[in-house]
N, C-alpha and C. Protein backbone atom coordinates (compact mmCIF):
# COMPACT_ATOMS: atom_id res chain seq x y z
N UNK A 1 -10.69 42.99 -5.01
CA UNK A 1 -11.16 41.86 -5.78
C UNK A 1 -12.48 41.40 -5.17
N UNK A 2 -13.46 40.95 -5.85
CA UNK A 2 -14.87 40.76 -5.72
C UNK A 2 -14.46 39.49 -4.85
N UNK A 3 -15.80 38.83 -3.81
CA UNK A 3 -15.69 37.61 -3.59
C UNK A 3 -16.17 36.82 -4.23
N UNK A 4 -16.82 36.91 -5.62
CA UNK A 4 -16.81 35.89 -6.48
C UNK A 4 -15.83 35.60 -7.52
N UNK A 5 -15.47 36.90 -7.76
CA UNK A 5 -13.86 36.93 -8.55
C UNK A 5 -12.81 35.68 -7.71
N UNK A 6 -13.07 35.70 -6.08
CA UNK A 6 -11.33 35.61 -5.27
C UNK A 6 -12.36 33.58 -5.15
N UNK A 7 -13.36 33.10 -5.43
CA UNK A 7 -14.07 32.24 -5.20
C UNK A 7 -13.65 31.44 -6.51
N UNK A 8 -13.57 31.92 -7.90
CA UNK A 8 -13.33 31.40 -8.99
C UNK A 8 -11.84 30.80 -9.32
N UNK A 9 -11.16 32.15 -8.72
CA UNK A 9 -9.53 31.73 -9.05
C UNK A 9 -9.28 30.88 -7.66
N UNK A 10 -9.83 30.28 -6.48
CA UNK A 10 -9.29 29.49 -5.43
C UNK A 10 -9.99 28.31 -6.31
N UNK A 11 -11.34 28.54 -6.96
CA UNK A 11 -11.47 26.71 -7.21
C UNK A 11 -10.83 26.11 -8.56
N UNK A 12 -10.34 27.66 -9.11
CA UNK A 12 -9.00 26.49 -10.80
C UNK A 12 -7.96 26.70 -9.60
N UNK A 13 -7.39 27.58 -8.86
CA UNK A 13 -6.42 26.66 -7.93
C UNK A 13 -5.92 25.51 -7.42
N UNK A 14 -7.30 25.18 -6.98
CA UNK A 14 -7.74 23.76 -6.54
C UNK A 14 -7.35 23.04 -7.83
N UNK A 15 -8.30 23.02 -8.73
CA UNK A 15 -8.21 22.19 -9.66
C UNK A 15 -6.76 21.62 -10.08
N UNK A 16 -5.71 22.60 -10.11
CA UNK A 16 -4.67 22.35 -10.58
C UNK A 16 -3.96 21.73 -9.11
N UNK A 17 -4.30 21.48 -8.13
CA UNK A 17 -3.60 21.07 -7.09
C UNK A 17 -2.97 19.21 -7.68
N UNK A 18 -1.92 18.83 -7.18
CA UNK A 18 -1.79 17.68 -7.47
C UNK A 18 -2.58 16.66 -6.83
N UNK A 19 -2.43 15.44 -7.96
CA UNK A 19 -3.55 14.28 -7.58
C UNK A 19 -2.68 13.35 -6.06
N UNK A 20 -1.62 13.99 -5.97
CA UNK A 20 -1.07 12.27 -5.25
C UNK A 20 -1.16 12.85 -3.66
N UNK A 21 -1.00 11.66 -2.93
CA UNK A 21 -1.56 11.91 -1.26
C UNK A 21 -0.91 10.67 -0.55
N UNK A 22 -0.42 10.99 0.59
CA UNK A 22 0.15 9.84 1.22
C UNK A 22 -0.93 9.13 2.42
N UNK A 23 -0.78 7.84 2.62
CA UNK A 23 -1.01 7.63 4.04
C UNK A 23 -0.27 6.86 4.77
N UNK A 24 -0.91 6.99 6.01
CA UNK A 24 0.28 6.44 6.85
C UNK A 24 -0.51 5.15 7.89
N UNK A 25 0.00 4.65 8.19
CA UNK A 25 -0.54 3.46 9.07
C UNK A 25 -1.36 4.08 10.48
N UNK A 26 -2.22 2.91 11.06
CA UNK A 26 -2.98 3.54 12.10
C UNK A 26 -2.50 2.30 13.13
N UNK A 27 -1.56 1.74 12.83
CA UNK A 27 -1.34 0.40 14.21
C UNK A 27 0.46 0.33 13.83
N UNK A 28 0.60 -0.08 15.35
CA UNK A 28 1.63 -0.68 15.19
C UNK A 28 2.59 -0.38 14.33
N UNK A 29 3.08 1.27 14.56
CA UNK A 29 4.11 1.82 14.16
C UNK A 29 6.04 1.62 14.36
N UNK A 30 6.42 1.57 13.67
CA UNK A 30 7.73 1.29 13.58
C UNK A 30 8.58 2.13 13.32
N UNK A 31 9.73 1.94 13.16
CA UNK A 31 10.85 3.28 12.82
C UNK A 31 10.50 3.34 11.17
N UNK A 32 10.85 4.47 10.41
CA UNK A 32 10.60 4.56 9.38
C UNK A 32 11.30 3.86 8.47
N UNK A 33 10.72 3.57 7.27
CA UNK A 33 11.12 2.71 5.88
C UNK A 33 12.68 3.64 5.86
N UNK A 34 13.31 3.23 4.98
CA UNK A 34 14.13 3.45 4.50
C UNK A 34 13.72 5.00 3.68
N UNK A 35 12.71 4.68 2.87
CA UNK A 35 12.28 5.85 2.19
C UNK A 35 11.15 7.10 2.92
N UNK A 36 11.59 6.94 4.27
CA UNK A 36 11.07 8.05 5.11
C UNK A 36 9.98 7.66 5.81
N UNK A 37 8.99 6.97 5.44
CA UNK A 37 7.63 6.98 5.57
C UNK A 37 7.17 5.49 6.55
N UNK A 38 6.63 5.78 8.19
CA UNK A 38 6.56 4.96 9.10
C UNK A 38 5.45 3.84 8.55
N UNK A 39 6.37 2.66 9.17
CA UNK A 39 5.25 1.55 8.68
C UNK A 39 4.56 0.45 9.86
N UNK A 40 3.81 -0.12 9.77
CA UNK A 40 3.45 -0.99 10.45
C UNK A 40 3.99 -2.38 10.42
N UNK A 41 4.20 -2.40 11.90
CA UNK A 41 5.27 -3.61 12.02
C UNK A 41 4.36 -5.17 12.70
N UNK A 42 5.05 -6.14 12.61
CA UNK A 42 3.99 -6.79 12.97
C UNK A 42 5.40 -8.51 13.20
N UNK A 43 5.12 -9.06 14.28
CA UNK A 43 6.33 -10.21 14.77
C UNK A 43 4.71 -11.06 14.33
N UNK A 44 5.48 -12.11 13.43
CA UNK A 44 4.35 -13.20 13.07
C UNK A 44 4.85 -14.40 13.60
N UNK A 45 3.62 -14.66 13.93
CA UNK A 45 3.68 -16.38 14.46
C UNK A 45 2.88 -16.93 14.42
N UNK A 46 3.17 -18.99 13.79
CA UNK A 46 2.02 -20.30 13.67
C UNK A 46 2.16 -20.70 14.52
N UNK A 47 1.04 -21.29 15.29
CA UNK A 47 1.01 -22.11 15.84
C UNK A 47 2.28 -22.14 17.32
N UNK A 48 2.38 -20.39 17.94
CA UNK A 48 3.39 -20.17 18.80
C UNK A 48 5.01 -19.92 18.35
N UNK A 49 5.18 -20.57 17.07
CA UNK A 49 6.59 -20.49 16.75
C UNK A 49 6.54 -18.80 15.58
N UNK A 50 7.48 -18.16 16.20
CA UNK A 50 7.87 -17.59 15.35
C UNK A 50 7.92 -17.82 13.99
N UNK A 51 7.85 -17.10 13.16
CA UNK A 51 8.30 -17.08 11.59
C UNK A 51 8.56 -15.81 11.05
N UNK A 52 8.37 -14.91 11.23
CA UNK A 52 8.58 -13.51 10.41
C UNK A 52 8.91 -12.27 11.24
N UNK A 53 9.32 -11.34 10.81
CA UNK A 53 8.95 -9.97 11.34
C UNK A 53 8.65 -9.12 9.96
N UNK A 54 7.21 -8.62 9.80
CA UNK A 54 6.60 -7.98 8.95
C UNK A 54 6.66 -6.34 8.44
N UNK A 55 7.16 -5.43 7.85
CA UNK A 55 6.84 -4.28 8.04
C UNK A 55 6.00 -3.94 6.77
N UNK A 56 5.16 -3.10 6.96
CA UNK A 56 3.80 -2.51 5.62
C UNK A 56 4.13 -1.10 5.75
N UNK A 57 3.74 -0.64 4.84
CA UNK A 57 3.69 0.55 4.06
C UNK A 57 3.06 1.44 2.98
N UNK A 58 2.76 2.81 3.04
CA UNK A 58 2.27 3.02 2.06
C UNK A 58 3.02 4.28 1.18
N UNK A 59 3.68 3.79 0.04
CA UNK A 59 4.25 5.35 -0.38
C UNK A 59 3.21 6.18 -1.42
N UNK A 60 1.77 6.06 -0.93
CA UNK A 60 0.72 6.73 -1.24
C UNK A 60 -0.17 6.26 -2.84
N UNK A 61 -0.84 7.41 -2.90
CA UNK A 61 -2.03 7.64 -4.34
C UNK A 61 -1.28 8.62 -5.26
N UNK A 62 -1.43 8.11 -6.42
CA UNK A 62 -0.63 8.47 -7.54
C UNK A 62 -1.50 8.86 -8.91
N UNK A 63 -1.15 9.28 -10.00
CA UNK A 63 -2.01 8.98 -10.85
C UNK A 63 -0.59 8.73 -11.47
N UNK A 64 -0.57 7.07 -12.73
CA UNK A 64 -0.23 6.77 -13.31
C UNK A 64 0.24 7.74 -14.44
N UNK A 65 1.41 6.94 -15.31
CA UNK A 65 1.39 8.21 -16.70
C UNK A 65 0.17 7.93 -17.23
N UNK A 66 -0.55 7.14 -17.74
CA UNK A 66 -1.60 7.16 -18.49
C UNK A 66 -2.57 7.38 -17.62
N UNK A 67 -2.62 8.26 -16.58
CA UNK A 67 -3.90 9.50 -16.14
C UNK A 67 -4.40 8.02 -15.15
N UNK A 68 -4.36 7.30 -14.52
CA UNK A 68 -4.74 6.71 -13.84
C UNK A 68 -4.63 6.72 -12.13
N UNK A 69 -5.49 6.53 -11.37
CA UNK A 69 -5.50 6.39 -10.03
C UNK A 69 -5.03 5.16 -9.62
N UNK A 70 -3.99 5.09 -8.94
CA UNK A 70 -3.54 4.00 -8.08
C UNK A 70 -2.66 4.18 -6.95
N UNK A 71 -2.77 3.39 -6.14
CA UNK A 71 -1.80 3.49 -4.71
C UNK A 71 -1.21 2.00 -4.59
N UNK A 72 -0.33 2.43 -3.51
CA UNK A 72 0.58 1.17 -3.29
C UNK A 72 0.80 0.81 -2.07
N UNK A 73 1.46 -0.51 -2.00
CA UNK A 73 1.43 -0.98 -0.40
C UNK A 73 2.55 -1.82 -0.39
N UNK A 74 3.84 -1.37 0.33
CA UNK A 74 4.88 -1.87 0.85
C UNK A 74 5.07 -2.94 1.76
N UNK A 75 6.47 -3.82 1.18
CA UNK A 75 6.11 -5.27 2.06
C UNK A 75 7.72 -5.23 2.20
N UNK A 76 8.16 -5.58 4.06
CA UNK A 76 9.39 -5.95 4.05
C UNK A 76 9.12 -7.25 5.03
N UNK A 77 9.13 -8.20 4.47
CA UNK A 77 9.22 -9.44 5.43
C UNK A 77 10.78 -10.09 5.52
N UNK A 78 10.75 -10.55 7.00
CA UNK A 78 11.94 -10.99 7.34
C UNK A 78 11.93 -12.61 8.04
N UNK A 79 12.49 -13.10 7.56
CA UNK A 79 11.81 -14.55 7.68
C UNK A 79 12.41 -14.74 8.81
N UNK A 80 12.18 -15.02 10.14
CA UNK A 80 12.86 -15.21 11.35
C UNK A 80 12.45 -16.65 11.87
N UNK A 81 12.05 -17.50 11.07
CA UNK A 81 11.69 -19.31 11.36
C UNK A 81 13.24 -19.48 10.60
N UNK A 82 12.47 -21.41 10.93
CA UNK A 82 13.35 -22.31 10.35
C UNK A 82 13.50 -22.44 8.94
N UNK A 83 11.69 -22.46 8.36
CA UNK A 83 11.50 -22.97 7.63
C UNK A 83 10.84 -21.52 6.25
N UNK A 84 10.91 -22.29 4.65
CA UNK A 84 10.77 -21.14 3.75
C UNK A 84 8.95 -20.41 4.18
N UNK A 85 8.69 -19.46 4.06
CA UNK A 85 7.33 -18.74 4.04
C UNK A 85 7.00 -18.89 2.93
N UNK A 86 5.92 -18.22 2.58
CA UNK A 86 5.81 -18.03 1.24
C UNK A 86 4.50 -16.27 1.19
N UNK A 87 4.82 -15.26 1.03
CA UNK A 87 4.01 -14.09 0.63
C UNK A 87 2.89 -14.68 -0.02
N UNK A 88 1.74 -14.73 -0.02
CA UNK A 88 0.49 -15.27 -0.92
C UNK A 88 0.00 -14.20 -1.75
N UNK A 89 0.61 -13.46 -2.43
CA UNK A 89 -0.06 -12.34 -3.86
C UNK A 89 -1.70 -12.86 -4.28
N UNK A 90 -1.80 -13.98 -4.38
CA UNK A 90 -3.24 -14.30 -4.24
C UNK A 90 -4.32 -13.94 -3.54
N UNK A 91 -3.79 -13.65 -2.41
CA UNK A 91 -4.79 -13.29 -1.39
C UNK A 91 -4.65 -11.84 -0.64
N UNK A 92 -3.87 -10.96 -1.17
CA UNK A 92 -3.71 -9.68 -1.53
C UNK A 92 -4.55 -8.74 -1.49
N UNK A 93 -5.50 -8.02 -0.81
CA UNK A 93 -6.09 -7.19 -1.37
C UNK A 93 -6.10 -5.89 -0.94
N UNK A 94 -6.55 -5.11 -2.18
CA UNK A 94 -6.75 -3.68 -1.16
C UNK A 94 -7.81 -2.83 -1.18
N UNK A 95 -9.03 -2.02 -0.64
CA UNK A 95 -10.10 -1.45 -0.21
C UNK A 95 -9.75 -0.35 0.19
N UNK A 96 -9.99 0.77 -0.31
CA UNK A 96 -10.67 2.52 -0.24
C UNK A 96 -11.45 2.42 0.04
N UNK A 97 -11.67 3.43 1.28
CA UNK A 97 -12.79 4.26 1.18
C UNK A 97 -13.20 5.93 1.09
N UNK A 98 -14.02 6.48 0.62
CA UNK A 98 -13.89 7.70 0.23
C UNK A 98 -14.93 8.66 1.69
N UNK A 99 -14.91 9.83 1.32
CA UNK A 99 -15.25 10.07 2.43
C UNK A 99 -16.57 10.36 2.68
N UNK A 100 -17.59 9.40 2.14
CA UNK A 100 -18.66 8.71 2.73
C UNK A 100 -18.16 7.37 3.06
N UNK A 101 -17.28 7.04 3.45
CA UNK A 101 -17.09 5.74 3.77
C UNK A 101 -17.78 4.49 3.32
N UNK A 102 -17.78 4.53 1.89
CA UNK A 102 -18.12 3.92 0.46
C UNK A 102 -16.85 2.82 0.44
N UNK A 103 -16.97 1.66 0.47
CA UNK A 103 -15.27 0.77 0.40
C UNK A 103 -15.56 0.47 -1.02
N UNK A 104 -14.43 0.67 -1.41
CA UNK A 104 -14.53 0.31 -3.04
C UNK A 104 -12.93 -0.60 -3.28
N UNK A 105 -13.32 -1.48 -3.67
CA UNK A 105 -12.01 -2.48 -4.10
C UNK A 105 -11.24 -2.08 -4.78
N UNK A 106 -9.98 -2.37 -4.72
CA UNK A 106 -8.62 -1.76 -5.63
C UNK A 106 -8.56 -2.88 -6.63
N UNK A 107 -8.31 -2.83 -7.42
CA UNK A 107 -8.01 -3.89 -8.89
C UNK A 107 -6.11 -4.30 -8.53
N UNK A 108 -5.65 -5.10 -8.51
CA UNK A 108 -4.25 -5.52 -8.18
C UNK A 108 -3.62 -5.45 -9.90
N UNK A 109 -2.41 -4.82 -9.85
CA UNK A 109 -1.76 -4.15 -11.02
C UNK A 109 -0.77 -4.87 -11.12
N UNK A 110 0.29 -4.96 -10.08
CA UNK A 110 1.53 -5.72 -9.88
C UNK A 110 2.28 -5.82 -8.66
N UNK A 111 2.93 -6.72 -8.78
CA UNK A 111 3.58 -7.02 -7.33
C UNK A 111 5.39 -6.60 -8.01
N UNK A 112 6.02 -5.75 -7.44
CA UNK A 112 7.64 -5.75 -7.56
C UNK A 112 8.27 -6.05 -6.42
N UNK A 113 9.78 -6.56 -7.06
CA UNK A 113 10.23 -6.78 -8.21
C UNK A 113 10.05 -8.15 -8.48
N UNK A 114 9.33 -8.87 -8.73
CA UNK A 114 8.84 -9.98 -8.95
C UNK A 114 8.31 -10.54 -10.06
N UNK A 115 7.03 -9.78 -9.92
CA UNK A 115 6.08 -10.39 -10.80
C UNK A 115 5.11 -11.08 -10.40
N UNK A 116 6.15 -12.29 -10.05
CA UNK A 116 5.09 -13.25 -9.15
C UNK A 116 4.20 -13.05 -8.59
N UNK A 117 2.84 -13.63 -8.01
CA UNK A 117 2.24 -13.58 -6.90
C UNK A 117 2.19 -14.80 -5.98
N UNK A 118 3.53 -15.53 -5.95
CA UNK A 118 3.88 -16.26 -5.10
C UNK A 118 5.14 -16.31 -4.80
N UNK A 119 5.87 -15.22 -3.53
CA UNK A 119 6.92 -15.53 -3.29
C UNK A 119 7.55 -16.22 -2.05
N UNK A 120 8.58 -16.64 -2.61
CA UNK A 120 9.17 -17.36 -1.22
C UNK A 120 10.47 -16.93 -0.49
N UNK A 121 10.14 -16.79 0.85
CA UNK A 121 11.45 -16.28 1.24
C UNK A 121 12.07 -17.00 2.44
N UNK A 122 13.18 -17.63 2.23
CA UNK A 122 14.24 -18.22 2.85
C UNK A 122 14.24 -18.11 4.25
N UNK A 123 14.54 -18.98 4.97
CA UNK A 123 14.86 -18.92 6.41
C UNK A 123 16.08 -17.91 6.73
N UNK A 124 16.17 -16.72 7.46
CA UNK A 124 16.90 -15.68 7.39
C UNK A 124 17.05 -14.60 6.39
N UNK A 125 16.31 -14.74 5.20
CA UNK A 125 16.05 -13.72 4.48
C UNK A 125 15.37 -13.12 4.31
N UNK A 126 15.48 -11.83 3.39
CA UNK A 126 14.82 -10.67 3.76
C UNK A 126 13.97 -10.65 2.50
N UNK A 127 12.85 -9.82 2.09
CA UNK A 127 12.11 -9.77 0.90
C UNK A 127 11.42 -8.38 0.94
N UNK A 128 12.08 -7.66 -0.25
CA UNK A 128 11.39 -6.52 -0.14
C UNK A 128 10.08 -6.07 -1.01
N UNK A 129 8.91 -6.15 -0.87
CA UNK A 129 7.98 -5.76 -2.07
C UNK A 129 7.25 -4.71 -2.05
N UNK A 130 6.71 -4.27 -3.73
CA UNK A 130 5.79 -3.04 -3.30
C UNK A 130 4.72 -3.77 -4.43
N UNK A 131 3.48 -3.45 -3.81
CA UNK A 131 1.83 -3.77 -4.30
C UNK A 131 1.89 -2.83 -4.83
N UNK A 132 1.13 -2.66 -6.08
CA UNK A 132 0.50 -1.62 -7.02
C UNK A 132 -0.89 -1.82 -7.26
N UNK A 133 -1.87 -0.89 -7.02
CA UNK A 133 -3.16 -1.41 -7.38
C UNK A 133 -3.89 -0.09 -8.03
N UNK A 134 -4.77 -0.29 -9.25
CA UNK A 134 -5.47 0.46 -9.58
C UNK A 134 -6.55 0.65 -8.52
N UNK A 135 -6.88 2.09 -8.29
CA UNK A 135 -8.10 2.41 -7.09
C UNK A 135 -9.30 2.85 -8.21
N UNK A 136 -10.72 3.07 -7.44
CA UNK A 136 -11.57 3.58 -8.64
C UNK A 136 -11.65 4.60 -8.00
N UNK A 137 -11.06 5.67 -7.64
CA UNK A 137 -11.61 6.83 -7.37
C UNK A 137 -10.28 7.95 -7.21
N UNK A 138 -10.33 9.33 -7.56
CA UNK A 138 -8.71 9.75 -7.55
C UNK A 138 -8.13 9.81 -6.32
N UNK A 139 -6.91 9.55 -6.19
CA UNK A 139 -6.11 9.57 -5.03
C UNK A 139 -6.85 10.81 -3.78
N UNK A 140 -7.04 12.00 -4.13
CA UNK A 140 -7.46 12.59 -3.07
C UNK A 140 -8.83 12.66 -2.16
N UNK A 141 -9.69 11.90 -3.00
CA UNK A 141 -10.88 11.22 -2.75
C UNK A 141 -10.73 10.19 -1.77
N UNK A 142 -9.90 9.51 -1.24
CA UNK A 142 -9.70 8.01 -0.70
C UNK A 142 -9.42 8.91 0.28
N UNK A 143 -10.62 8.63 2.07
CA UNK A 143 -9.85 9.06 2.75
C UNK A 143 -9.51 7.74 3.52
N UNK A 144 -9.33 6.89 3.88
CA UNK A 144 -8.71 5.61 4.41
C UNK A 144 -8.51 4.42 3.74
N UNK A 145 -7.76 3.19 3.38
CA UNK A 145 -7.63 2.00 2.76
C UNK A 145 -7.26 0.97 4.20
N UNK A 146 -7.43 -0.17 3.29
CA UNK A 146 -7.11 -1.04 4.21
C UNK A 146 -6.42 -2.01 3.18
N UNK A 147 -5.52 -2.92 3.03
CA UNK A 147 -4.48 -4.02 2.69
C UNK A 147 -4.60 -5.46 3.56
N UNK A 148 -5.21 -6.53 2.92
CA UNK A 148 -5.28 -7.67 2.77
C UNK A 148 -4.27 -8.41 3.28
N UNK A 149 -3.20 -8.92 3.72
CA UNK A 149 -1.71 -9.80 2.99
C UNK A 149 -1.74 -11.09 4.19
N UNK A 150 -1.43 -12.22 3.32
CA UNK A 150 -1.06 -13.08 4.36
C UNK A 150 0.21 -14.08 3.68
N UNK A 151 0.55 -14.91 5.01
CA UNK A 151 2.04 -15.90 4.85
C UNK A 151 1.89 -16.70 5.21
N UNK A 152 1.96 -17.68 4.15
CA UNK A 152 1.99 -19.34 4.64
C UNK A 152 3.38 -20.18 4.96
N UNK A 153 3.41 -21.03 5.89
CA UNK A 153 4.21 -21.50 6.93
C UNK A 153 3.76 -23.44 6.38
N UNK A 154 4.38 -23.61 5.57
CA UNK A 154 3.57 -25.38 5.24
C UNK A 154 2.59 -25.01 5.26
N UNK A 155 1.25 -25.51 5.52
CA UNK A 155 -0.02 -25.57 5.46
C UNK A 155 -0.87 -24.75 6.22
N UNK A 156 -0.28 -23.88 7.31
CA UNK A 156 -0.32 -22.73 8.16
C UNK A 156 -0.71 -21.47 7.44
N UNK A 157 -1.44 -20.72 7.54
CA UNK A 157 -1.47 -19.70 7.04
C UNK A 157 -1.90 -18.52 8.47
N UNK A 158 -1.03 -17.31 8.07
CA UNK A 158 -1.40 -16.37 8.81
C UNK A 158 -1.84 -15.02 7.64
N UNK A 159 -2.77 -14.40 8.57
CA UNK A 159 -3.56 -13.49 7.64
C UNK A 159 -3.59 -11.87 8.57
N UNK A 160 -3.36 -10.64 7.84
CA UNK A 160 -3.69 -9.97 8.53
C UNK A 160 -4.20 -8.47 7.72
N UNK A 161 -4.76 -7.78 8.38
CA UNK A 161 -5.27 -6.51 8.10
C UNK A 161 -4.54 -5.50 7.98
N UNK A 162 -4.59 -4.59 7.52
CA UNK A 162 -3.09 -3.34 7.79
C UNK A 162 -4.40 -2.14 7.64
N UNK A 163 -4.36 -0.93 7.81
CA UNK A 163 -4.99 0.02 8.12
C UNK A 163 -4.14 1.30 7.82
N UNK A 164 -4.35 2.53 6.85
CA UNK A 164 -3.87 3.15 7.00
C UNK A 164 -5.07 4.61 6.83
N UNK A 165 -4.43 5.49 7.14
CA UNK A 165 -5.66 6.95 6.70
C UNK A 165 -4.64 7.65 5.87
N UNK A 166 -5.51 8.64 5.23
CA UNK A 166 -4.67 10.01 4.37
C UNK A 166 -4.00 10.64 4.76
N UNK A 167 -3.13 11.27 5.10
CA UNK A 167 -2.35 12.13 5.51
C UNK A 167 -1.71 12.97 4.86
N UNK A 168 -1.92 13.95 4.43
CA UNK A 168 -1.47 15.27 3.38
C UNK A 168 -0.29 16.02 4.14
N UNK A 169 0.04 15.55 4.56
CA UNK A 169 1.27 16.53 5.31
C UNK A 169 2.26 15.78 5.41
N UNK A 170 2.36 14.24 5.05
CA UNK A 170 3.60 13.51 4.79
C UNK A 170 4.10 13.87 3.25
N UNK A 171 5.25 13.68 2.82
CA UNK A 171 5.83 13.68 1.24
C UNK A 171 5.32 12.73 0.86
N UNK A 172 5.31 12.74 -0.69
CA UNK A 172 4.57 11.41 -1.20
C UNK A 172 5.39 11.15 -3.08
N UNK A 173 6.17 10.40 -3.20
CA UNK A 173 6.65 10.64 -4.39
C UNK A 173 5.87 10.40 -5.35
N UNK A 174 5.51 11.44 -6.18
CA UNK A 174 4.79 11.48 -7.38
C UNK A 174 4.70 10.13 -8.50
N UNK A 175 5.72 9.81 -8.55
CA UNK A 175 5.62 8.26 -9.15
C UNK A 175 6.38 7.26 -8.89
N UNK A 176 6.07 6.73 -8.21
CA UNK A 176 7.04 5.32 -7.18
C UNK A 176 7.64 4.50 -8.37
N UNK A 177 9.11 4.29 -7.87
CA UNK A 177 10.10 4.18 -8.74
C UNK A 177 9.53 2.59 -9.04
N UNK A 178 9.47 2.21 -10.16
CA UNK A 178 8.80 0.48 -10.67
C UNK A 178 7.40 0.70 -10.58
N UNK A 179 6.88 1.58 -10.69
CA UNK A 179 4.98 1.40 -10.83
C UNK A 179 4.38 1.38 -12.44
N UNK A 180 3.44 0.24 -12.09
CA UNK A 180 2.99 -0.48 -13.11
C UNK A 180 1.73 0.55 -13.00
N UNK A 181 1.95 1.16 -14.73
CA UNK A 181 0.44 2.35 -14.84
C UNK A 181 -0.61 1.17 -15.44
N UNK A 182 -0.43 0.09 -15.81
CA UNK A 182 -1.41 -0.34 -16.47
C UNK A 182 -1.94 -1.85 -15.66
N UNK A 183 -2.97 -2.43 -15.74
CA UNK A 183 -3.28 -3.76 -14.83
C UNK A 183 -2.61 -4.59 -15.77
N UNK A 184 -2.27 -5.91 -14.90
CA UNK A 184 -2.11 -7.15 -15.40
C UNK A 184 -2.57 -8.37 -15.24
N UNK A 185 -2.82 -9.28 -15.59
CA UNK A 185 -3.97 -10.36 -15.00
C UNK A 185 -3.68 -11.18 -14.60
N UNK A 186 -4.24 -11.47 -13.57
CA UNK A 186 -3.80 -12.44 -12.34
C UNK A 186 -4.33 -13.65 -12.12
C-alpha cells in the first residue's frame, strides 16, 4: 500500500473516531465517584467553622443528540455545619481551553436534578449535582477546563476553582444519563 494511500485511510479513520473525552482533576484527588471517575475533594470552611465537604467531577465532553459539544461538571456536597448552605448556580462557571490555550467560556445548559440554580442543602445532608454546559469547540479540541462553583453560609460566601485536563485513557460515557442537549436560560 502506497504512503499516500495508508495517509488517506488513517485521516477518515480519524475522522470517524468518537467526539467524547474525559478529564480528570489536577488537585486534590479523592477516592473515586461512585461512577468510577476520581474527583476533587475539598473540606470547606467560613470564617474557621466548618461547613461542607465538597467533591467535583468531570464525566467528560460529549456531543449532544442534536450534534452539539458539551461537558459536564459533578457536584457532591456534604453539608458538615450547623447551618443550611446554599450551592450558588449563579455563579457557576465553566472555561476551555483548546490547545493554543485560547479560554473560551462554556454557555451553562442545566443544573440536575434540579433545575434550580439555587440549591439548598440541609445541615447533614447530602446533594448530588451534575452541571451541563454547552462548550464552543468539539470535545476533543478542549485540552484543559476549569469550573467556577461557590457556597454560601448566611452572608458568607466561599468560592473556588476546580481544574481539570483531558485525559483519553479514562472511560467516558457517551451520554451522561439526564443531559440537557439544548441551553436553557438563566
Amino acid at each position: 500500500m502506497s504512503c499516500v494511500r495508508f495517509a488517506v485511510l488513517l485521516s477518515i479513520a480519524s475522522a470517524c473516531a468518537p467526539e467524547t473525552t474525559s478529564f480528570r482533576t489536577t488537585e486534590k484527588n479523592d477516592e473515586p465517584h461512585a461512577n468510577g471517575v476520581s474527583a476533587a475533594a475539598y473540606d470547606v470552611a467560613i470564617g474557621g467553622d466548618p461547613i461542607a465537604h465538597v467533591r467535583v467531577w468531570s464525566s467528560g465532553g460529549y456531543l449532544s443528540t442534536t450534534d452539539e459539544p458539551m461537558s459536564h461538571a459533578g457536584f457532591e456536597i456534604r453539608n458538615t455545619g450547623t447551618r443550611t448552605i446554599l450551592f450558588d448556580g449563579d455563579a457557576l462557571e465553566m472555561i476551555v481551553f483548546d490547545g493554543d490555550s485560547i479560554a473560551r467560556p462554556a454557555s451553562f445548559a442545566s443544573l440536575i436534578p434540579t433545575g434550580a440554580l439555587q440549591v439548598q442543602v440541609r445541615s447533614g445532608a447530602t446533594a448530588v449535582l451534575g452541571a451541563y454546559f454547552s462548550i464552543p469547540v468539539r470535545p476533543r479540541a478542549v485540552e484543559r477546563m476549569l469550573v467556577r462553583w461557590s457556597l454560601t453560609s448566611d452572608e458568607d460566601q466561599y468560592a473556588q476553582v476546580t481544574n481539570f485536563i483531558r485525559d483519553d485513557n479514562a472511560s467516558v460515557s457517551e451520554s451522561p444519563a439526564g443531559a440537557a442537549p439544548t441551553r436553557s436560560s438563566s
